[in-house]
N, C-alpha and C. Protein backbone atom coordinates (compact mmCIF):
# COMPACT_ATOMS: atom_id res chain seq x y z
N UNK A 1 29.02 -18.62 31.84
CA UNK A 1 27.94 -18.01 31.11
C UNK A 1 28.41 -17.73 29.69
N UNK A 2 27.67 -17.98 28.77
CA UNK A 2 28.02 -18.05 27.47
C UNK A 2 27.23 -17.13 26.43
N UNK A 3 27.11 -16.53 25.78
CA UNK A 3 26.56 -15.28 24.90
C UNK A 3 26.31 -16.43 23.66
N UNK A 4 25.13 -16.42 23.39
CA UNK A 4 24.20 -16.56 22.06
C UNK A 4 24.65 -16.21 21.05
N UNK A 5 25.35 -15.99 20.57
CA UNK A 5 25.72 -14.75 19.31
C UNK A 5 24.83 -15.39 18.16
N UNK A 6 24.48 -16.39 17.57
CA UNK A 6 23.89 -16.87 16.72
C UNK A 6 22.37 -15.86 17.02
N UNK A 7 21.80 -15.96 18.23
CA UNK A 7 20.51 -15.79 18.29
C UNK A 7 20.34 -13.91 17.41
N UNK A 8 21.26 -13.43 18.53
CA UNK A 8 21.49 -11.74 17.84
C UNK A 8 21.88 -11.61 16.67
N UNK A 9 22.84 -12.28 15.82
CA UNK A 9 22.51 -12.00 14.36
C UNK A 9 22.07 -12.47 13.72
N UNK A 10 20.92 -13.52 14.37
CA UNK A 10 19.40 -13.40 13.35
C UNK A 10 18.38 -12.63 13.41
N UNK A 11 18.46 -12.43 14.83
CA UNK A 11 17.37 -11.14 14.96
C UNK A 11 18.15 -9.95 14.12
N UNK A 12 19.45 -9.89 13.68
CA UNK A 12 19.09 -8.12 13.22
C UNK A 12 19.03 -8.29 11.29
N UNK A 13 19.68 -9.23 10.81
CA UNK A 13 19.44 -9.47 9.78
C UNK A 13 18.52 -11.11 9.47
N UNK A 14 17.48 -10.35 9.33
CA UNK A 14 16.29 -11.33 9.32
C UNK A 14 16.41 -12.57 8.14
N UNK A 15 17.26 -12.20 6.93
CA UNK A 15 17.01 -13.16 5.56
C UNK A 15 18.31 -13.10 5.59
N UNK A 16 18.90 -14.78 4.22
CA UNK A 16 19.80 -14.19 3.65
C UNK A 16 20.35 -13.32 2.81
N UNK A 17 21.52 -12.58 3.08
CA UNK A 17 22.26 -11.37 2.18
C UNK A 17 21.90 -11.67 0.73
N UNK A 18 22.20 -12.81 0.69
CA UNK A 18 21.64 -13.14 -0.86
C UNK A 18 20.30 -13.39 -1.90
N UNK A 19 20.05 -13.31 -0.73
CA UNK A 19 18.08 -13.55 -1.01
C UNK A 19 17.92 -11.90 -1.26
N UNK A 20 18.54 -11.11 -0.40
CA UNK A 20 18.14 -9.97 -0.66
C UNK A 20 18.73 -9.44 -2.05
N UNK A 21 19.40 -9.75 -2.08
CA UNK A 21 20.40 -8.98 -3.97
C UNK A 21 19.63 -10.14 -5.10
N UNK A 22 19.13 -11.21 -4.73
CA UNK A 22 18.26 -11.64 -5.88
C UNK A 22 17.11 -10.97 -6.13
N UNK A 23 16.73 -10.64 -4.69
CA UNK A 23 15.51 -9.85 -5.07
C UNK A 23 15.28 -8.41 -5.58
N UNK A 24 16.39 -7.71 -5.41
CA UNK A 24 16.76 -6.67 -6.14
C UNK A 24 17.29 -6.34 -7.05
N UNK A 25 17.91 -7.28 -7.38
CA UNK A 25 18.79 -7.56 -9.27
C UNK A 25 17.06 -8.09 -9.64
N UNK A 26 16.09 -8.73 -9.72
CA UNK A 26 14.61 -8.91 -10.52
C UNK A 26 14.53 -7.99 -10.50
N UNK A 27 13.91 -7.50 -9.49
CA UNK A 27 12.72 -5.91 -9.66
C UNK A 27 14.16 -5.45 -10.45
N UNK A 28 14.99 -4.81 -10.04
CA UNK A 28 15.58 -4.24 -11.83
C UNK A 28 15.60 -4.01 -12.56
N UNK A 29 15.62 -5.67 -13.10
CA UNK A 29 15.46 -6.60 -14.41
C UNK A 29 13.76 -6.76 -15.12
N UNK A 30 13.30 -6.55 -14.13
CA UNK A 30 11.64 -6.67 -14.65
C UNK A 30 11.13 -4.81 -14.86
N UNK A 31 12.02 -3.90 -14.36
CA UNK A 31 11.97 -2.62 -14.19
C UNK A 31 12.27 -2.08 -16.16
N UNK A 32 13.57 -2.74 -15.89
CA UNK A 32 13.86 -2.66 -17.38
C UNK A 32 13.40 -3.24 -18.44
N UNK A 33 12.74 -4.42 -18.23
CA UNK A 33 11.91 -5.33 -18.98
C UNK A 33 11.28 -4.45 -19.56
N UNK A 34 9.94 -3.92 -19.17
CA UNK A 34 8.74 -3.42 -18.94
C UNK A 34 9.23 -1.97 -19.61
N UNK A 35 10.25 -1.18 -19.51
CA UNK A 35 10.53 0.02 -19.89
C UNK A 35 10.79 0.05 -21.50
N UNK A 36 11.32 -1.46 -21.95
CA UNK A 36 11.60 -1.72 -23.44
C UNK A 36 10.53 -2.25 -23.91
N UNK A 37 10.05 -2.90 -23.13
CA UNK A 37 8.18 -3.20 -23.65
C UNK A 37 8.17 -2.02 -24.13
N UNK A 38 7.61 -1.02 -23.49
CA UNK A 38 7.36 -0.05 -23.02
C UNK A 38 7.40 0.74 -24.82
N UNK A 39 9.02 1.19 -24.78
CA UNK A 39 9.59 1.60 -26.33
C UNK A 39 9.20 0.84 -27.61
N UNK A 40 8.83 -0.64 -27.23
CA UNK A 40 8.70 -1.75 -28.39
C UNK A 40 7.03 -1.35 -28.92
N UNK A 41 6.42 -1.30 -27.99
CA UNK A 41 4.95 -0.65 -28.31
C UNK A 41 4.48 0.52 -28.14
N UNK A 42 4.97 1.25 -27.87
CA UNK A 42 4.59 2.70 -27.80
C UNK A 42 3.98 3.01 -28.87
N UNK A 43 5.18 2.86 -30.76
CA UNK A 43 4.42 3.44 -31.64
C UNK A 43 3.60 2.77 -32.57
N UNK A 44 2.84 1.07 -32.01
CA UNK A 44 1.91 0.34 -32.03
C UNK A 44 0.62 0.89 -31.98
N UNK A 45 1.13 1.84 -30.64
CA UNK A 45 -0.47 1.99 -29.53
C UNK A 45 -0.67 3.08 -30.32
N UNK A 46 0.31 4.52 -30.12
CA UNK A 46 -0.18 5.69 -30.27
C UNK A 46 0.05 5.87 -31.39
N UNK A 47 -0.90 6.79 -32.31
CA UNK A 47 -0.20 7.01 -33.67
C UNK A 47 0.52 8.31 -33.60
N UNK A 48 0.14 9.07 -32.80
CA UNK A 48 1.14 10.57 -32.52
C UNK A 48 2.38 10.24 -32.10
N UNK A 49 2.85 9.01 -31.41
CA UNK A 49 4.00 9.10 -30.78
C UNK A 49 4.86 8.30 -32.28
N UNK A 50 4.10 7.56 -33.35
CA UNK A 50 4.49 7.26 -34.62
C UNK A 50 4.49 8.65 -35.79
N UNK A 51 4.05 9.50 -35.62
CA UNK A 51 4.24 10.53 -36.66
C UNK A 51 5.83 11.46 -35.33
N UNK A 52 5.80 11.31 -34.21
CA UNK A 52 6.86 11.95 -33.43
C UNK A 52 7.87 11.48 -34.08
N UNK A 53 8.22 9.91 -34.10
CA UNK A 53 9.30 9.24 -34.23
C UNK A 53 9.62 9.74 -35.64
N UNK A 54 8.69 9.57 -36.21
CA UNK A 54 9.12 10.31 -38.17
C UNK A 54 9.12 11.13 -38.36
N UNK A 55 8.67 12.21 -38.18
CA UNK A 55 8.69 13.56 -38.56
C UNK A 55 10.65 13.93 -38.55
N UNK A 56 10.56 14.54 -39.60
CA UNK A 56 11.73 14.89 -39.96
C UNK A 56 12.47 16.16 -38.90
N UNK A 57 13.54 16.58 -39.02
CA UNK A 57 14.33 17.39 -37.72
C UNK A 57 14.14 18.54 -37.98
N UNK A 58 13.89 19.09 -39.14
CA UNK A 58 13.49 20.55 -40.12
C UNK A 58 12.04 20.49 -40.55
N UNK A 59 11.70 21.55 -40.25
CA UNK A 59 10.65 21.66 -41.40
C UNK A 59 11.09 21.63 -42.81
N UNK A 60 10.29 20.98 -43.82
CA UNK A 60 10.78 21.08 -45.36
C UNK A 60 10.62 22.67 -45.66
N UNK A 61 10.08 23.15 -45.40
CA UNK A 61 9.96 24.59 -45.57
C UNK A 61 10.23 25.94 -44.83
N UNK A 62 11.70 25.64 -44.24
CA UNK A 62 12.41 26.10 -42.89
C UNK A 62 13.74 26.54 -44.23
N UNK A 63 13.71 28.08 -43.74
CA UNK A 63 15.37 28.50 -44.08
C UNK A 63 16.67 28.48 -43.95
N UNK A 64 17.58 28.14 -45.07
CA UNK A 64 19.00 27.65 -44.06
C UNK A 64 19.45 28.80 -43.93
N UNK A 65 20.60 28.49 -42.83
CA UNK A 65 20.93 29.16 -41.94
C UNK A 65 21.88 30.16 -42.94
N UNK A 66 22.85 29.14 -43.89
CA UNK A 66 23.57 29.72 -44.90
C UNK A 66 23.21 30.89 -45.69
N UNK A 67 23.57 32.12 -45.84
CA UNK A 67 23.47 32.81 -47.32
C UNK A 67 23.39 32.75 -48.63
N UNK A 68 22.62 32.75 -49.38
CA UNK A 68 22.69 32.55 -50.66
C UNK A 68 23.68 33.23 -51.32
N UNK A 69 24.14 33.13 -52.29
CA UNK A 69 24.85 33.82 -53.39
C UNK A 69 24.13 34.83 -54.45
N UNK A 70 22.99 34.77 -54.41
CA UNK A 70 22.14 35.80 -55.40
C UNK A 70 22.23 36.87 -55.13
């Protein structure tokens, strides 16, 4: 009497190992695609997210932190 072994490890891993890591290195890769789309048009679309990106880090009319000398 002789044991199948071929038959049982196709039933438990259904595809190849490698089919599976191609298919998960894409979705990834199309994950990240889509996320730099994403940054590349953002300040295309919105114009608030284009006055975000520019607006300066201070207000021009914000006090420094420094002491004056007067």
């Amino acid at each position: 009497m002789t044991l199948a072994t071929g038959g049982i490890v196709a039933s438990i891993v259904p595809f190849d190992p490698t089919v599976g890591i191609t298919v998960a290195a894409t979705a990834m890769l199309a994950a990240f695609m889509l996320a730099m789309l994403f940054f590349a048009l953002a300040p295309v679309v919105s114009s608030t997210w284009d006055e975000q990106l520019s607006a300066p880090s201070t207000p021009a009319n914000a006090r420094s932190a420094e002491p004056s000398d007067d």
